[in-house]
PDB file of N, CA and C in Angstrom:
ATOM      1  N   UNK A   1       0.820  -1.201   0.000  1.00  0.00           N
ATOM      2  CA  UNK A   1       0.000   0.000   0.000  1.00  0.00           C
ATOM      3  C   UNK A   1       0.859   1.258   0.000  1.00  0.00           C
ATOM      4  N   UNK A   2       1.979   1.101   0.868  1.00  0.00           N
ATOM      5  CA  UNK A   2       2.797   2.716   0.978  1.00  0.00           C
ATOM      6  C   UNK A   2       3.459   2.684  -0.692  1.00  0.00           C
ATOM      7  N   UNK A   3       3.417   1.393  -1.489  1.00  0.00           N
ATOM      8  CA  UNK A   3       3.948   2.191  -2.950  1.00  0.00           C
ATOM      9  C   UNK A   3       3.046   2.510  -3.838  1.00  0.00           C
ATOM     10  N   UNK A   4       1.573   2.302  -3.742  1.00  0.00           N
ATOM     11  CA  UNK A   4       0.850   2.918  -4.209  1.00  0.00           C
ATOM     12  C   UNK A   4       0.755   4.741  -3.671  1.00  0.00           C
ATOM     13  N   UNK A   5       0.731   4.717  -2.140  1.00  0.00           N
ATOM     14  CA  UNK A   5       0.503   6.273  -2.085  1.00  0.00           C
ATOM     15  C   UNK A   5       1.697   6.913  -2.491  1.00  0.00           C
ATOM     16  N   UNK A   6       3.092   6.453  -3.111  1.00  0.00           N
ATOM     17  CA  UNK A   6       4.108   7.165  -3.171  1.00  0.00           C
ATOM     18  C   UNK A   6       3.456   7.289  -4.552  1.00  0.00           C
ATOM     19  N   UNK A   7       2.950   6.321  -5.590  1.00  0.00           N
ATOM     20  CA  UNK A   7       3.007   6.355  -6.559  1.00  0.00           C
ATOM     21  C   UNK A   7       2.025   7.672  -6.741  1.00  0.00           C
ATOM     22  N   UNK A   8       0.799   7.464  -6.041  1.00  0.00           N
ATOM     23  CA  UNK A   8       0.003   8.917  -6.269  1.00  0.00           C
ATOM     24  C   UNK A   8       0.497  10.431  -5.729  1.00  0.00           C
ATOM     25  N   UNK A   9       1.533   9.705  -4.631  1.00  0.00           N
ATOM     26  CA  UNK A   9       1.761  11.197  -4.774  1.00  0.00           C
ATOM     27  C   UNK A   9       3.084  12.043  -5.392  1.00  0.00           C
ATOM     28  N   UNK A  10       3.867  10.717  -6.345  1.00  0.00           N
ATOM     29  CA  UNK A  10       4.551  11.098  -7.390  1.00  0.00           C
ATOM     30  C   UNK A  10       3.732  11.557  -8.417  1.00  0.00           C
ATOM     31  N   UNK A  11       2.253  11.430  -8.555  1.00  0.00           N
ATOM     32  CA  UNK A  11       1.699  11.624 -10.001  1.00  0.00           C
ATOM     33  C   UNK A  11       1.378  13.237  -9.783  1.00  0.00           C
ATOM     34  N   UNK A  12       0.933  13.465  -8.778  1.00  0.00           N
ATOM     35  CA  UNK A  12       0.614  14.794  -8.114  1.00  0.00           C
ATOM     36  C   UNK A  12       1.093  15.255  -7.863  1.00  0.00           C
ATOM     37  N   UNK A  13       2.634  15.327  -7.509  1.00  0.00           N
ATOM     38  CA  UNK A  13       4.047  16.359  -7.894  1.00  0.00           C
ATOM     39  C   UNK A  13       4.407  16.574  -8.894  1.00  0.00           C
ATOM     40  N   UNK A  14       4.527  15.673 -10.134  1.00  0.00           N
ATOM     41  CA  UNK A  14       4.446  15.815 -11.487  1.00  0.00           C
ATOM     42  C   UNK A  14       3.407  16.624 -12.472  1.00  0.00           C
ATOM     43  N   UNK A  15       2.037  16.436 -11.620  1.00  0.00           N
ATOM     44  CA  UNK A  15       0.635  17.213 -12.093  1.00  0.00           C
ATOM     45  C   UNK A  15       1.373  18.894 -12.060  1.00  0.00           C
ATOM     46  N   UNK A  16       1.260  19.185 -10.481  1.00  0.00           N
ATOM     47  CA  UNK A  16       1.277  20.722 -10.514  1.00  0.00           C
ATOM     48  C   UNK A  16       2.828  20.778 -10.763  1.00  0.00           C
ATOM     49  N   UNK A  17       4.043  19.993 -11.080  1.00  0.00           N
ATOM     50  CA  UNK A  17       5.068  20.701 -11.595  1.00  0.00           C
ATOM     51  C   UNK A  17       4.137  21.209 -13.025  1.00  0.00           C
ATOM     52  N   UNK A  18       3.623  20.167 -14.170  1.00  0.00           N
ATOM     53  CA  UNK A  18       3.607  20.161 -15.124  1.00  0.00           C
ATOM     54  C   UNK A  18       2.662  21.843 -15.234  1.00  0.00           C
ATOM     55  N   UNK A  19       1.421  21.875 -14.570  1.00  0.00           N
ATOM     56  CA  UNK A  19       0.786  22.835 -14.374  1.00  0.00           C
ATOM     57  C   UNK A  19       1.367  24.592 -14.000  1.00  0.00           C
ATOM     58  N   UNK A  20       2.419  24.300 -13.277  1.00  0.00           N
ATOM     59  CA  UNK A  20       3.080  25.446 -13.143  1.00  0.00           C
ATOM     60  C   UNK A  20       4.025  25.824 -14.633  1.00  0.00           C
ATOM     61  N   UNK A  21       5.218  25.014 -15.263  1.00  0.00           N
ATOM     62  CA  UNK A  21       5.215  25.237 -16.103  1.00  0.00           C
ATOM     63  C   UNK A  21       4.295  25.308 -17.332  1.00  0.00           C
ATOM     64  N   UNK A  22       3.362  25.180 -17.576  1.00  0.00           N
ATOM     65  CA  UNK A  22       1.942  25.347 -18.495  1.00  0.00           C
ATOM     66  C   UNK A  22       2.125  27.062 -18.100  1.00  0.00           C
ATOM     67  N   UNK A  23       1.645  27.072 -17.001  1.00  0.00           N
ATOM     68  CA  UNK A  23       1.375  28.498 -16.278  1.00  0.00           C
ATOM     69  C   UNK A  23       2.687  29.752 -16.560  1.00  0.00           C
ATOM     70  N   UNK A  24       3.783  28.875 -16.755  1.00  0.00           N
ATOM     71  CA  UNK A  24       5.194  29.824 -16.988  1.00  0.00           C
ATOM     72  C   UNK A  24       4.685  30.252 -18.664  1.00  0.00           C
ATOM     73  N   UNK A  25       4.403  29.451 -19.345  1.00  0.00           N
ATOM     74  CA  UNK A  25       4.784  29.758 -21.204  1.00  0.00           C
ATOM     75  C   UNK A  25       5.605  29.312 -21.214  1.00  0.00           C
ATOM     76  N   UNK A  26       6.624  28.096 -20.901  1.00  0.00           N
ATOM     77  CA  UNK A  26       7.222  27.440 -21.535  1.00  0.00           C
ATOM     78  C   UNK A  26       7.507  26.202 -22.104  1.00  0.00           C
ATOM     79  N   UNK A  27       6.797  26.742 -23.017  1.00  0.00           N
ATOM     80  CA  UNK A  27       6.418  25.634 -24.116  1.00  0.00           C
ATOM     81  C   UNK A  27       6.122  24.433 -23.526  1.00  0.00           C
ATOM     82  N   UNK A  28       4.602  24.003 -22.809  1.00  0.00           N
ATOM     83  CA  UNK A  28       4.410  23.384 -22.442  1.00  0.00           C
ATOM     84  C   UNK A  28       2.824  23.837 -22.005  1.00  0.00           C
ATOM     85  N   UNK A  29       1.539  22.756 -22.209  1.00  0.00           N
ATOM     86  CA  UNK A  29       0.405  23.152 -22.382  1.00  0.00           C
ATOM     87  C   UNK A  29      -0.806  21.436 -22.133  1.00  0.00           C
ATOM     88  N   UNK A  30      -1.100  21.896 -21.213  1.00  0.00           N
ATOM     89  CA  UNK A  30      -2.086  20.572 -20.312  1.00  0.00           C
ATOM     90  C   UNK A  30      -3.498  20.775 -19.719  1.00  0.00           C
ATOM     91  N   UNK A  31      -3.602  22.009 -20.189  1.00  0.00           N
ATOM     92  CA  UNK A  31      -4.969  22.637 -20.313  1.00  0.00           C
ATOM     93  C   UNK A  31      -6.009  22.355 -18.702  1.00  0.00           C
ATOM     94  N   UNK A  32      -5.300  21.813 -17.661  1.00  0.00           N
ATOM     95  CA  UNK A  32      -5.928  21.601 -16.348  1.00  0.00           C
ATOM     96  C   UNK A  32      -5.398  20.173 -15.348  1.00  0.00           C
ATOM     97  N   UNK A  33      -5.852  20.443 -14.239  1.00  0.00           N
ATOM     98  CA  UNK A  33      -5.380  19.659 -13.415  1.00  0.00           C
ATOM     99  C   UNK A  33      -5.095  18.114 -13.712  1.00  0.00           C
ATOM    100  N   UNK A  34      -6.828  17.846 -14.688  1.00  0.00           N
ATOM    101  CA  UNK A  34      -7.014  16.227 -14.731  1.00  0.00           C
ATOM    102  C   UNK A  34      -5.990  16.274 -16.021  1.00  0.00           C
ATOM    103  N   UNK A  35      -5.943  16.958 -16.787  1.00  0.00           N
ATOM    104  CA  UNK A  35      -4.991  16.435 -18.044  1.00  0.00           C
ATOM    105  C   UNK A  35      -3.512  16.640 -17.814  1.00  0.00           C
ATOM    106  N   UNK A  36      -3.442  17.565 -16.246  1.00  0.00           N
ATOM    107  CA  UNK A  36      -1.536  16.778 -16.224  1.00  0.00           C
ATOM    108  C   UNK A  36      -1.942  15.578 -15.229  1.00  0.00           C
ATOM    109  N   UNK A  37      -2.389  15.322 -14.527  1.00  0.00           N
ATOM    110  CA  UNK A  37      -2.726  14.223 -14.005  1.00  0.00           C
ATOM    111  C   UNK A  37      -2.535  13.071 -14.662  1.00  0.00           C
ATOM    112  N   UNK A  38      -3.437  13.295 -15.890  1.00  0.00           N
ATOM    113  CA  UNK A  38      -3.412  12.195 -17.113  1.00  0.00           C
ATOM    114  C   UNK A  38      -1.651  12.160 -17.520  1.00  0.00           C
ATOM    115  N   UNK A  39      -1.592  13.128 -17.840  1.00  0.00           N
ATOM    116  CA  UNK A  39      -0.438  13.029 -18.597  1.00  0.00           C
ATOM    117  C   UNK A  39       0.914  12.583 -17.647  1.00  0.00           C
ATOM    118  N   UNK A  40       0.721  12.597 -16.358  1.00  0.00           N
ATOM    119  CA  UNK A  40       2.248  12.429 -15.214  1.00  0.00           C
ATOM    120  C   UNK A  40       1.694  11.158 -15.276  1.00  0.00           C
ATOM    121  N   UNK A  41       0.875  10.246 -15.109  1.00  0.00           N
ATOM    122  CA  UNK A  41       0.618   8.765 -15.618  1.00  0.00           C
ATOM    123  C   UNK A  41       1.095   8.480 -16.650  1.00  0.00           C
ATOM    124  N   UNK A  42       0.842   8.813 -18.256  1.00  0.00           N
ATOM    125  CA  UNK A  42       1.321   8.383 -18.792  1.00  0.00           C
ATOM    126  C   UNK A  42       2.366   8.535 -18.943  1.00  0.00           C
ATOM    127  N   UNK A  43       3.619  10.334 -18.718  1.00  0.00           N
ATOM    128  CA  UNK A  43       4.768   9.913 -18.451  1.00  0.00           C
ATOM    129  C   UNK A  43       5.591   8.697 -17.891  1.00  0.00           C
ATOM    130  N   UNK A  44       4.811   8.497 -16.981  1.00  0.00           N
ATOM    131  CA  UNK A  44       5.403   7.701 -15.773  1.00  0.00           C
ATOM    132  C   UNK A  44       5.220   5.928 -16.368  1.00  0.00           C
ATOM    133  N   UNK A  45       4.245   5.588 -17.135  1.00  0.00           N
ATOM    134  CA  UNK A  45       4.139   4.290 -17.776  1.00  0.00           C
ATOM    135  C   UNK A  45       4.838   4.285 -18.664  1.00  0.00           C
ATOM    136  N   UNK A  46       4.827   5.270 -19.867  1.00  0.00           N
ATOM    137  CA  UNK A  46       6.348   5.466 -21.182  1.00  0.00           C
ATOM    138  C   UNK A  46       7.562   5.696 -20.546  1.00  0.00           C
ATOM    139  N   UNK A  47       7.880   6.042 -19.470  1.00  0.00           N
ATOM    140  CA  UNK A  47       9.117   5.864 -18.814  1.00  0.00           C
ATOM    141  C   UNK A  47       9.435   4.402 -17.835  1.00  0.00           C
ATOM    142  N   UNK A  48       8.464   4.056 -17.799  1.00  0.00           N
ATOM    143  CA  UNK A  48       8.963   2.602 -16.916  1.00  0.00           C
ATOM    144  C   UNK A  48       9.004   1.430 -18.231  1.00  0.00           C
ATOM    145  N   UNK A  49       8.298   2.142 -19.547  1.00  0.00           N
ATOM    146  CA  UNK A  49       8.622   1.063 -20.356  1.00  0.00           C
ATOM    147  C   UNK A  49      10.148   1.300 -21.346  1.00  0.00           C
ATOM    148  N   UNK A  50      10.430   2.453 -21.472  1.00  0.00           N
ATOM    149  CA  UNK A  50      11.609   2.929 -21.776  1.00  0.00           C
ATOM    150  C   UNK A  50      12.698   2.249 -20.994  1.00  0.00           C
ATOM    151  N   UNK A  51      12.604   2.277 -19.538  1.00  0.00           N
ATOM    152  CA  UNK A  51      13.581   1.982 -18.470  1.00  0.00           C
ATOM    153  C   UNK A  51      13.700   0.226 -18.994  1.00  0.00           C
ATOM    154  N   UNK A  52      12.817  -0.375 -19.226  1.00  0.00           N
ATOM    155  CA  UNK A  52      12.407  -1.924 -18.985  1.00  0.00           C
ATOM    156  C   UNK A  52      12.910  -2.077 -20.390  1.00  0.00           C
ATOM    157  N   UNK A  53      12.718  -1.236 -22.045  1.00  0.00           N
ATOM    158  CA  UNK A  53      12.824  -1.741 -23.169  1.00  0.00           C
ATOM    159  C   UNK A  53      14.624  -2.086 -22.933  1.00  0.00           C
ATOM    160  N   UNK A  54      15.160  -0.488 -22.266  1.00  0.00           N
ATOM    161  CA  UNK A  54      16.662  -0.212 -22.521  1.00  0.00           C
ATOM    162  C   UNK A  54      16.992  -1.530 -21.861  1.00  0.00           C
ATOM    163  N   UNK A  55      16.790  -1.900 -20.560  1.00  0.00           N
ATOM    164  CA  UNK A  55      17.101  -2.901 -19.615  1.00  0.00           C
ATOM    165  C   UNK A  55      17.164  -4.519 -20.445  1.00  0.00           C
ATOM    166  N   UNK A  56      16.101  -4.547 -21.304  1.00  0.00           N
ATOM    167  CA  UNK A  56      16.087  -5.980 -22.461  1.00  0.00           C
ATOM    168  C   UNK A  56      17.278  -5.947 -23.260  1.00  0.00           C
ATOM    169  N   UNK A  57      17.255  -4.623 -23.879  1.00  0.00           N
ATOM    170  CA  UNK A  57      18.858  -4.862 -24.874  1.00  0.00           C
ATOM    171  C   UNK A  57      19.793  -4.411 -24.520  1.00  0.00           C
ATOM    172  N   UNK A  58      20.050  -4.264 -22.700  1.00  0.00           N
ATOM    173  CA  UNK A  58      21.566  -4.541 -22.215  1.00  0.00           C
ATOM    174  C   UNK A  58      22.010  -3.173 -22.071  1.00  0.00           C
ATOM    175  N   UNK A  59      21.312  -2.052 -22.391  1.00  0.00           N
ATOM    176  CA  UNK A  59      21.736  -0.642 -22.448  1.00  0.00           C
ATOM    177  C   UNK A  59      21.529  -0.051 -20.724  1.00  0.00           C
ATOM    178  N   UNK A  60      22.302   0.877 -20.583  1.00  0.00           N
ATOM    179  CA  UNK A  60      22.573   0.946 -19.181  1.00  0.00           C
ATOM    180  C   UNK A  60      22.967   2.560 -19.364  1.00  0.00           C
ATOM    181  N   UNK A  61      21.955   3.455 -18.573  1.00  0.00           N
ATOM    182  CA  UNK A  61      22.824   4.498 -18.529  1.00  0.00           C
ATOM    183  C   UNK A  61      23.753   4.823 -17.041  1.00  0.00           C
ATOM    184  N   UNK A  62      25.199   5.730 -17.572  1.00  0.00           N
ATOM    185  CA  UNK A  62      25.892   5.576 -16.536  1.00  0.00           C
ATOM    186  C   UNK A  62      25.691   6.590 -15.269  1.00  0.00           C
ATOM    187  N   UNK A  63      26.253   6.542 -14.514  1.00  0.00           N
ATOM    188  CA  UNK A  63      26.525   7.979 -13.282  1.00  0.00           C
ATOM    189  C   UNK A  63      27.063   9.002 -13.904  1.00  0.00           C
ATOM    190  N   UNK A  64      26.954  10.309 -13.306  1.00  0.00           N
ATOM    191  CA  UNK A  64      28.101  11.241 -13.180  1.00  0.00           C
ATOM    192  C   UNK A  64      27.401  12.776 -14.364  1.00  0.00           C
ATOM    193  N   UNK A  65      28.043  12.981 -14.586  1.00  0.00           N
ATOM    194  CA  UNK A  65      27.151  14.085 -15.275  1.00  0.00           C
ATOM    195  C   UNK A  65      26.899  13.899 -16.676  1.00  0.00           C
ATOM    196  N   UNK A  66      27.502  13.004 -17.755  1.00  0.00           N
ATOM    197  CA  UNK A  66      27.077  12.140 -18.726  1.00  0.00           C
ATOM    198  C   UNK A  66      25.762  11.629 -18.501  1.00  0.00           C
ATOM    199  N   UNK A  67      25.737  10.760 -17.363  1.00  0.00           N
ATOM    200  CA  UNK A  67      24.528   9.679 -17.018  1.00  0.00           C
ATOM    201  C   UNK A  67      23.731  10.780 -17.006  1.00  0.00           C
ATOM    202  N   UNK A  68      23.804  11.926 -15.908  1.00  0.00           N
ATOM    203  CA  UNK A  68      22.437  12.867 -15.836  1.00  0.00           C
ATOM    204  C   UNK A  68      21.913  13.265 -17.215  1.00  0.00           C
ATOM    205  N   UNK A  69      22.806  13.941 -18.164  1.00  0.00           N
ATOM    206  CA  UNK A  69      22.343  14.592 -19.440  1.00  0.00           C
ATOM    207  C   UNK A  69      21.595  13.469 -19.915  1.00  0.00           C
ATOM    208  N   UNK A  70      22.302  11.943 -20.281  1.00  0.00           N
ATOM    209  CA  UNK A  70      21.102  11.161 -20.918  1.00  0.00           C
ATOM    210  C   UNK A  70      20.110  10.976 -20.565  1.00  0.00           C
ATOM    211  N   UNK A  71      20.001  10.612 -19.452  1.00  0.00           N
ATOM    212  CA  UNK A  71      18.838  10.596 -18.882  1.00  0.00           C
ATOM    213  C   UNK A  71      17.617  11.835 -18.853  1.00  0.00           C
ATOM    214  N   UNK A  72      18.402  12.777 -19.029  1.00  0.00           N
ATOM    215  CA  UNK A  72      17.506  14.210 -19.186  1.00  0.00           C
ATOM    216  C   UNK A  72      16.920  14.045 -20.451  1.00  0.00           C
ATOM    217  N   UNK A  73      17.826  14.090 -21.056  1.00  0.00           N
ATOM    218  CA  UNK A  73      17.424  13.610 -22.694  1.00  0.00           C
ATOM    219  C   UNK A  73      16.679  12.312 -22.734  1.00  0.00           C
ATOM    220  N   UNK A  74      16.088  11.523 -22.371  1.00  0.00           N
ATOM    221  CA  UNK A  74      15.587  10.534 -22.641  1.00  0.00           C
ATOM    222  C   UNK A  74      14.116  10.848 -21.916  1.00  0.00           C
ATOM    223  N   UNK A  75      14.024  11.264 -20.848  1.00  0.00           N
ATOM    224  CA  UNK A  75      13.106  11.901 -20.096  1.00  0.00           C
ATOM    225  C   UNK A  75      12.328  13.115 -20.690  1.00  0.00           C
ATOM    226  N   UNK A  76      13.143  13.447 -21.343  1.00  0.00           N
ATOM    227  CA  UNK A  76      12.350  14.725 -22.318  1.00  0.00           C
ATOM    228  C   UNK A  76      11.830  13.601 -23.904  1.00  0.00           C
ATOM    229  N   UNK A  77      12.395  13.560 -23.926  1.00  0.00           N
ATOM    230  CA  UNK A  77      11.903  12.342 -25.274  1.00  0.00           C
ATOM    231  C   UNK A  77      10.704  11.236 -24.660  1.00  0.00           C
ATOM    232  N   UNK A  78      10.362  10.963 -23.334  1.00  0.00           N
ATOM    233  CA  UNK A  78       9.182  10.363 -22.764  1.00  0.00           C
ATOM    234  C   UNK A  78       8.078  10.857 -22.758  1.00  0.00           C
ATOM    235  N   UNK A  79       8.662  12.519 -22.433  1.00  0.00           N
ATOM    236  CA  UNK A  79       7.204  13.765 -22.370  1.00  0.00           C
ATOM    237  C   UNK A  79       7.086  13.850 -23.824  1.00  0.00           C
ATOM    238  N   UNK A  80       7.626  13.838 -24.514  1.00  0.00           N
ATOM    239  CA  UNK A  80       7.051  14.351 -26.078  1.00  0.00           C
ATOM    240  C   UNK A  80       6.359  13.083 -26.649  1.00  0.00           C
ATOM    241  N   UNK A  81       6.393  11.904 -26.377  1.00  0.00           N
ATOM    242  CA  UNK A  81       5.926  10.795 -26.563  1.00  0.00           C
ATOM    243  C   UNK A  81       4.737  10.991 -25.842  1.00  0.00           C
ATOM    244  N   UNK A  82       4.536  10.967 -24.654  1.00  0.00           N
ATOM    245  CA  UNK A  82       3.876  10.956 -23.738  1.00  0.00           C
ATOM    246  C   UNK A  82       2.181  12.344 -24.810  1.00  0.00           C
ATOM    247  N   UNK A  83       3.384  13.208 -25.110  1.00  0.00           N
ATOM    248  CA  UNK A  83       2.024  14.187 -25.720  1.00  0.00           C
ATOM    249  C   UNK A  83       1.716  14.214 -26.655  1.00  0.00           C
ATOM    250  N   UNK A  84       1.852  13.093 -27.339  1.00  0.00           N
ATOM    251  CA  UNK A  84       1.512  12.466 -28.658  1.00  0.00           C
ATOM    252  C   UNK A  84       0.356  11.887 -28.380  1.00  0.00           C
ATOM    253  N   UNK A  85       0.049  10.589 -27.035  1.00  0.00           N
ATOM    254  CA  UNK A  85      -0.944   9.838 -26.620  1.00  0.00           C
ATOM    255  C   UNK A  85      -1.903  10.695 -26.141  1.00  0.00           C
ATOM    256  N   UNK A  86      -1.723  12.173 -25.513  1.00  0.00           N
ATOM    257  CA  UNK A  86      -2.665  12.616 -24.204  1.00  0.00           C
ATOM    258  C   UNK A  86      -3.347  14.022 -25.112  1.00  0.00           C
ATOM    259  N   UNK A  87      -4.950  13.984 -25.190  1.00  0.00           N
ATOM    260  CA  UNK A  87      -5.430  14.914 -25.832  1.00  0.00           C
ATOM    261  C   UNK A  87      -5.381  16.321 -24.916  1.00  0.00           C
ATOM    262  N   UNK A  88      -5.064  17.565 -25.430  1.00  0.00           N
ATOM    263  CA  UNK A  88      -4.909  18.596 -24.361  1.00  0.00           C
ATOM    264  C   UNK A  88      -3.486  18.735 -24.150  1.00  0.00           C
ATOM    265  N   UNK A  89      -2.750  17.540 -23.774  1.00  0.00           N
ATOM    266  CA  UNK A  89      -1.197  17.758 -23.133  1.00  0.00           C
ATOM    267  C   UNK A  89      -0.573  18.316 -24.976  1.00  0.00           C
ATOM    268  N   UNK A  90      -0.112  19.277 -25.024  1.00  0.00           N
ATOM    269  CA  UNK A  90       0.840  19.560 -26.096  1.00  0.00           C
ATOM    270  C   UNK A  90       1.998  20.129 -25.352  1.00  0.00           C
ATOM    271  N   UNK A  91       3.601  19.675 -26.104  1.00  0.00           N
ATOM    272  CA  UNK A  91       4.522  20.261 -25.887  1.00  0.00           C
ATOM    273  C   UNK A  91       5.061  21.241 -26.976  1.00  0.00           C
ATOM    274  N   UNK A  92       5.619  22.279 -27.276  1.00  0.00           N
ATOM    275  CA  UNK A  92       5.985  22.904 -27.981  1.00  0.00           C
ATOM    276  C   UNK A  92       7.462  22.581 -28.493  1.00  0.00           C
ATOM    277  N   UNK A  93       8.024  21.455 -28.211  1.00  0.00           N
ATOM    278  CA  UNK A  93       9.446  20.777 -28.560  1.00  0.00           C
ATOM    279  C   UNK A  93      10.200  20.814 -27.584  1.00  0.00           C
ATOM    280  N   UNK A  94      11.566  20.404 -27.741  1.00  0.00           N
ATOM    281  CA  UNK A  94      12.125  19.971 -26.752  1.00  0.00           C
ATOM    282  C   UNK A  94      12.606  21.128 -25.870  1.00  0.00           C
ATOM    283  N   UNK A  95      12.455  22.195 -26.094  1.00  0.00           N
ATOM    284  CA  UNK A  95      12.844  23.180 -24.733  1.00  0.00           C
ATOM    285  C   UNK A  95      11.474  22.808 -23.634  1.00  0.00           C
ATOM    286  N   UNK A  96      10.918  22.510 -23.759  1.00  0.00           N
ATOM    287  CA  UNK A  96       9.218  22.376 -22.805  1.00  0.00           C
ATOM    288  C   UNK A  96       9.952  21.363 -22.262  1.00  0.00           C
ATOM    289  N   UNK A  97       9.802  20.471 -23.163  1.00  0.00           N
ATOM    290  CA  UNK A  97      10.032  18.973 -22.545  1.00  0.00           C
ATOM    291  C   UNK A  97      11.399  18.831 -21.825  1.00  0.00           C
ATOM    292  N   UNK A  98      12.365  19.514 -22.045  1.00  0.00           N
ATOM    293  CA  UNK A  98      13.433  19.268 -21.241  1.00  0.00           C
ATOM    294  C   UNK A  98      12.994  20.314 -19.799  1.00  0.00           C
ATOM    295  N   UNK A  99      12.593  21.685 -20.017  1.00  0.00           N
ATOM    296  CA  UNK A  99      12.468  22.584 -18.949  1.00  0.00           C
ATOM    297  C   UNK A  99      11.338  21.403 -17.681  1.00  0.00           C
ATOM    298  N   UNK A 100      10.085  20.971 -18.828  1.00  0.00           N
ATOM    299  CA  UNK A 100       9.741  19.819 -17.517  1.00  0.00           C
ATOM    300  C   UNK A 100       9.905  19.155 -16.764  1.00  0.00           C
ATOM    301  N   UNK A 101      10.806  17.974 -17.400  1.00  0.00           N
ATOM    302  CA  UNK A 101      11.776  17.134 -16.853  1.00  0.00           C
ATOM    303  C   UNK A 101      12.519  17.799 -15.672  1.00  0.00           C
ATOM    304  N   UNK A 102      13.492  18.729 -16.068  1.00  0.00           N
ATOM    305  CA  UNK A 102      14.104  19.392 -14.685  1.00  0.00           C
ATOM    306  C   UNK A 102      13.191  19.989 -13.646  1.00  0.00           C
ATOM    307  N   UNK A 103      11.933  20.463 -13.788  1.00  0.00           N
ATOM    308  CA  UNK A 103      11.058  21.124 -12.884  1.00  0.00           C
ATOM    309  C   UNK A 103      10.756  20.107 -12.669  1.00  0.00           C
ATOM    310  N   UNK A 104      10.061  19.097 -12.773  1.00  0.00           N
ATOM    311  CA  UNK A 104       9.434  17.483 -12.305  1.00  0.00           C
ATOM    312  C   UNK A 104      10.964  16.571 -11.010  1.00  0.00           C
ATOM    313  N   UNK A 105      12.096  17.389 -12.229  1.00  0.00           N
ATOM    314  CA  UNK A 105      12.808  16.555 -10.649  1.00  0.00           C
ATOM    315  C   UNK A 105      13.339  16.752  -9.744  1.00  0.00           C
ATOM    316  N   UNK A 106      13.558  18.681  -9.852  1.00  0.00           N
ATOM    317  CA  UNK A 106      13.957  19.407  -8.409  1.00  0.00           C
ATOM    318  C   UNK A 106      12.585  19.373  -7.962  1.00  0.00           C
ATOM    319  N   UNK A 107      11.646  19.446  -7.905  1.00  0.00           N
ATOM    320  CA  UNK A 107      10.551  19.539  -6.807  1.00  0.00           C
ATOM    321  C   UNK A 107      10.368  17.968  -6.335  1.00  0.00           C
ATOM    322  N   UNK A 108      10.545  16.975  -7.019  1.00  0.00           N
ATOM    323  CA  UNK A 108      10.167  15.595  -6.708  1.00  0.00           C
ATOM    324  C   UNK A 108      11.434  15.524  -5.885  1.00  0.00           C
ATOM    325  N   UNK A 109      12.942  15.808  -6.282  1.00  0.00           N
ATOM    326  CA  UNK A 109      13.773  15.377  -4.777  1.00  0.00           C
ATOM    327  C   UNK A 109      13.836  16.644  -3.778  1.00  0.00           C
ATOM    328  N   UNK A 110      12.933  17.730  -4.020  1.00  0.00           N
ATOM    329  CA  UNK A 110      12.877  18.588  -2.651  1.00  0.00           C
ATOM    330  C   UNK A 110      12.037  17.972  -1.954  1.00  0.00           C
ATOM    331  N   UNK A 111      10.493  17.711  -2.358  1.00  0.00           N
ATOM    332  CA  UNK A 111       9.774  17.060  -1.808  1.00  0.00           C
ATOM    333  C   UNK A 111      10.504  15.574  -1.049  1.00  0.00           C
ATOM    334  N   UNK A 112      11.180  14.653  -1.926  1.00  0.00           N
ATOM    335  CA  UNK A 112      11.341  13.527  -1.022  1.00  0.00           C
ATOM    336  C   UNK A 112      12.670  14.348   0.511  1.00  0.00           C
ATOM    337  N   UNK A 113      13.179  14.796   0.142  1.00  0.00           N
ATOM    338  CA  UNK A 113      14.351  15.808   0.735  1.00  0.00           C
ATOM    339  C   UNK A 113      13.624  16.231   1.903  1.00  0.00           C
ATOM    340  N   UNK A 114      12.496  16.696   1.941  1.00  0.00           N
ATOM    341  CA  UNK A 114      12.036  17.295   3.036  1.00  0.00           C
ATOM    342  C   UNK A 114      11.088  16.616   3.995  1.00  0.00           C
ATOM    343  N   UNK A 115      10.861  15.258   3.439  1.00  0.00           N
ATOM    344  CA  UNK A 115       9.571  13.836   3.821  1.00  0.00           C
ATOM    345  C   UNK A 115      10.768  13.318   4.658  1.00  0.00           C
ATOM    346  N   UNK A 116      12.189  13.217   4.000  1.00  0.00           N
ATOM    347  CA  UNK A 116      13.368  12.786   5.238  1.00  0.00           C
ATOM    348  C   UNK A 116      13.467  13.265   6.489  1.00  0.00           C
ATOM    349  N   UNK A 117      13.204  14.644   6.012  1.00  0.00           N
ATOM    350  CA  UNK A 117      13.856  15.363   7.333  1.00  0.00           C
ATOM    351  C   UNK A 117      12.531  15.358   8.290  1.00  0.00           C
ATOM    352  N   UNK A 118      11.483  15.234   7.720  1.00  0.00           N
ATOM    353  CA  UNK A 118      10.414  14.818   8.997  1.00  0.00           C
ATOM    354  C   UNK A 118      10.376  13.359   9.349  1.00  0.00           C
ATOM    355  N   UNK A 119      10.574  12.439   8.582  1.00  0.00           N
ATOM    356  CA  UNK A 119      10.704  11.409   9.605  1.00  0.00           C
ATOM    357  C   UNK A 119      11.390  10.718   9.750  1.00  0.00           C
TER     358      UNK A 119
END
């Protein structure tokens, strides 16, 4: 049960990141709560199948600040996928989709960052 509520309340840190950038103009557009909702789900399923495809043919990304960029890059290539499937979610190319990605993961490790320090 506690990885289901992490899971919802990863979808709902991802929602209002996605929503705040919508709200910035940068290049990035989800038209309301339920459609980043929708859409931090389906991020989150095109990225666990991304993680699982790379993992079948042996591909591995590494540590260090290489590992971060791919992974940024691959994570932005999930959201643009991702807004291909989701009616409403449009990205405006990869400056959106990368600016997301980084807003989705400083607030997701402030948030876990600060769930530490309370308990």
């Amino acid at each position: 049960m506690d990885s289901f509520i992490a899971f919802l309340f990863a979808v709902v840190i991802a929602a209002v990141v996605l929503l705040i950038v919508d709200r910035l103009g940068m290049g990035l557009s989800v038209g309301g709560f339920v459609n980043a909702a929708v859409a931090a789900i389906a991020i989150a399923v095109v990225a666990s199948l991304t993680v699982w495809l790379l993992g079948v043919l042996g591909i591995t990304i590494g540590g260090g600040l290489l590992g971060a960029i791919v992974a940024l890059v691959i994570a932005a290539l999930v959201i643009l996928v991702a807004s291909r499937l989701i009616p409403g979610f449009e990205v405006g190319g990869m400056g959106g989709a990368i600016i997301a990605v980084i807003g989705i993961g400083i607030v997701t490790w402030l948030v876990e960052w600060l769930v530490d320090l309370i308990t």
